[in-house]
Protein backbone atom coordinates (compact mmCIF):
# COMPACT_ATOMS: atom_id res chain seq x y z
CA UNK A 1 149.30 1.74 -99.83
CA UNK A 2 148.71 4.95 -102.28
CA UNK A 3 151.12 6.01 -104.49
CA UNK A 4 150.23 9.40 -104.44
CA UNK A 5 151.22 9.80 -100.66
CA UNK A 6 155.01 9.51 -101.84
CA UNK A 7 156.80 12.46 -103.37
CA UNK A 8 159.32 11.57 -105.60
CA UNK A 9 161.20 14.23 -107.74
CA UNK A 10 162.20 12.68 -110.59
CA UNK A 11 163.88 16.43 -112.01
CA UNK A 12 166.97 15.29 -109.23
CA UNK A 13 169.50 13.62 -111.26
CA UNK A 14 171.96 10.81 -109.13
CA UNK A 15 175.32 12.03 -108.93
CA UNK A 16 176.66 8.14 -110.20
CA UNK A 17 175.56 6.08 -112.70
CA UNK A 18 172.84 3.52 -111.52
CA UNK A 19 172.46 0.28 -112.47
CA UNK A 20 169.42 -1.08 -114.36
CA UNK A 21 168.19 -3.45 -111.04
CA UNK A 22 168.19 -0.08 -108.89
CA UNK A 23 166.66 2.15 -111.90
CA UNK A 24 163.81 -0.22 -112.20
CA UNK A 25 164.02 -0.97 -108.65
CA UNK A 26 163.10 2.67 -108.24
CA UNK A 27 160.44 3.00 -110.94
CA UNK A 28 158.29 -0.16 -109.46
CA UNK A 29 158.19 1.23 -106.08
CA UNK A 30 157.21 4.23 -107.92
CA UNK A 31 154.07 2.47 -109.50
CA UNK A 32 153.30 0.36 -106.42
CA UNK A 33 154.44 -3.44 -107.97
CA UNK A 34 155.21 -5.69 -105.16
CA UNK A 35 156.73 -8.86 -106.52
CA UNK A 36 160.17 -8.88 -104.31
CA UNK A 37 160.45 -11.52 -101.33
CA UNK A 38 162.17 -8.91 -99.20
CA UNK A 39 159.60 -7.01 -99.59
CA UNK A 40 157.35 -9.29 -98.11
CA UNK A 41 159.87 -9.97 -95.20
CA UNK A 42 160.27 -5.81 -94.65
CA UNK A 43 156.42 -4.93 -94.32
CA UNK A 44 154.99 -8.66 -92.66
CA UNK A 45 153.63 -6.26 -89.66
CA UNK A 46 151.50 -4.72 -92.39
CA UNK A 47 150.73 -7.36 -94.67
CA UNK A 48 149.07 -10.02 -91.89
CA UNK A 49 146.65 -8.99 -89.25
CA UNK A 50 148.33 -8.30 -85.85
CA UNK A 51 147.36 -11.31 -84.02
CA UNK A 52 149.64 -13.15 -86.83
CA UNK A 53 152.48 -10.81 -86.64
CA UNK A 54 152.31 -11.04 -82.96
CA UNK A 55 153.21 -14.70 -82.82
CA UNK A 56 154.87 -15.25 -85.69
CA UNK A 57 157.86 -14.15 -88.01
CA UNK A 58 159.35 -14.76 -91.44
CA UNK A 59 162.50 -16.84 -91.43
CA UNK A 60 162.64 -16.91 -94.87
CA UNK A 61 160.67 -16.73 -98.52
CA UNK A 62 162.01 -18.59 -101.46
CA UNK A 63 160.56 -17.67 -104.97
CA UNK A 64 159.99 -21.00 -106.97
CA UNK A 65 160.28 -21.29 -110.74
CA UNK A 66 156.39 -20.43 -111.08
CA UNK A 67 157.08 -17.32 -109.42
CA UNK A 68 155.77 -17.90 -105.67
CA UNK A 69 156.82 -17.67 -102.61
CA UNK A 70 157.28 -20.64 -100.04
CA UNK A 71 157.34 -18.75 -96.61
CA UNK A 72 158.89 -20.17 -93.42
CA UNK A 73 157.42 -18.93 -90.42
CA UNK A 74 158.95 -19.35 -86.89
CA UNK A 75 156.64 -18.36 -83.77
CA UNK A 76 157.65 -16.18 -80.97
CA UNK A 77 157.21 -19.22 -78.72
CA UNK A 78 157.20 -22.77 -79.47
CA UNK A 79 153.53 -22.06 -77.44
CA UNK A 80 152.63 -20.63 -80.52
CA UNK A 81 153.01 -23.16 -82.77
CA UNK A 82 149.68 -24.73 -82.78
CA UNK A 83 147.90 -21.23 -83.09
CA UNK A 84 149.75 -20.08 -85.99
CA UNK A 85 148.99 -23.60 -87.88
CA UNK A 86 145.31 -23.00 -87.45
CA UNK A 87 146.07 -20.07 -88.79
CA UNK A 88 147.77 -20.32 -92.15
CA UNK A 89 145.31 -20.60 -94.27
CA UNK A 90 144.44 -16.73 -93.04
CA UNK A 91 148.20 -15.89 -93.56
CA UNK A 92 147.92 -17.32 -97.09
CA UNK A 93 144.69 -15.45 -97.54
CA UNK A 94 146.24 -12.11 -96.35
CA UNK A 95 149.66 -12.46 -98.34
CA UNK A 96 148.07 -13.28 -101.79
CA UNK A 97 145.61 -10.18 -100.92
CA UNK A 98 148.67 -8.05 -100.63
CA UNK A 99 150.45 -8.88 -103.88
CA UNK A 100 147.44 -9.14 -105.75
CA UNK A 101 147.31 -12.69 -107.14
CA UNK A 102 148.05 -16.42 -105.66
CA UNK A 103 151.53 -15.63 -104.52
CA UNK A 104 151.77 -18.37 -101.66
CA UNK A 105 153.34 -21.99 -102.79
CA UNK A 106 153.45 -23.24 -99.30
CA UNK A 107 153.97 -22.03 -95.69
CA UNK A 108 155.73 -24.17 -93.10
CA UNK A 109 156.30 -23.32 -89.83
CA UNK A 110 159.64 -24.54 -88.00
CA UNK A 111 159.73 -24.72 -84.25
C-alpha cells in the first residue's frame, strides 16, 4: 500500500472542531502506520492470501498489554476447521508481514 496513491488536501479546513483521536487518526493513515485492530479486521481480504480469506474470518482481535493482537478466527464451514489450523502459522506469518513487526500473540480458531 503506497502512500503516494492517496490525495489528501490538507489546505481544506473541517467545518467543526476535531478531536485529537480523529486528527491523529487522520495523520497516521496519512503516513501509512497500521497499529489499529480494526484495521486489521477491515482489510483481512488483503492482508492473508486468498485461500485463507476464503475459509476463514476474523471474529475478533484483542490488543494485549504488550501491544499484540490475539485474533479469533471462525471458518466459513466447520469443514474448514482443520485446513485453517494447518494453516496458522501462514496467517501469523502474513499478519506480522503486514504491520511490520511480531504483531500476533495467539490465533485461535472457534468452530
Amino acid at each position: 500500500m503506497s502512500n503516494q496513491d492517496k490525495k489528501v488536501n490538507l489546505d481544506v479546513r473541517k467545518s467543526r472542531p476535531q478531536t485529537l483521536a480523529s486528527a491523529f487518526g487522520g495523520l497516521l493513515e496519512i503516513f501509512g502506520a497500521r497499529s489499529s485492530d480494526a484495521d486489521l479486521a477491515k482489510n483481512w481480504k488483503n492482508i492473508v492470501s486468498k485461500d485463507i480469506s476464503d475459509i476463514a474470518n476474523v471474529v475478533a482481535v484483542k490488543k494485549t498489554r504488550d501491544k499484540k493482537f490475539n485474533i479469533v478466527l471462525r471458518p466459513v464451514s466447520p469443514a474448514f476447521a482443520l485446513e485453517l489450523s494447518y494453516k496458522v502459522e501462514d496467517c501469523k506469518n502474513q499478519i506480522n508481514k503486514y504491520y511490520g513487526y511480531d504483531a500476533v500473540a495467539k490465533i485461535t480458531i472457534r468452530k
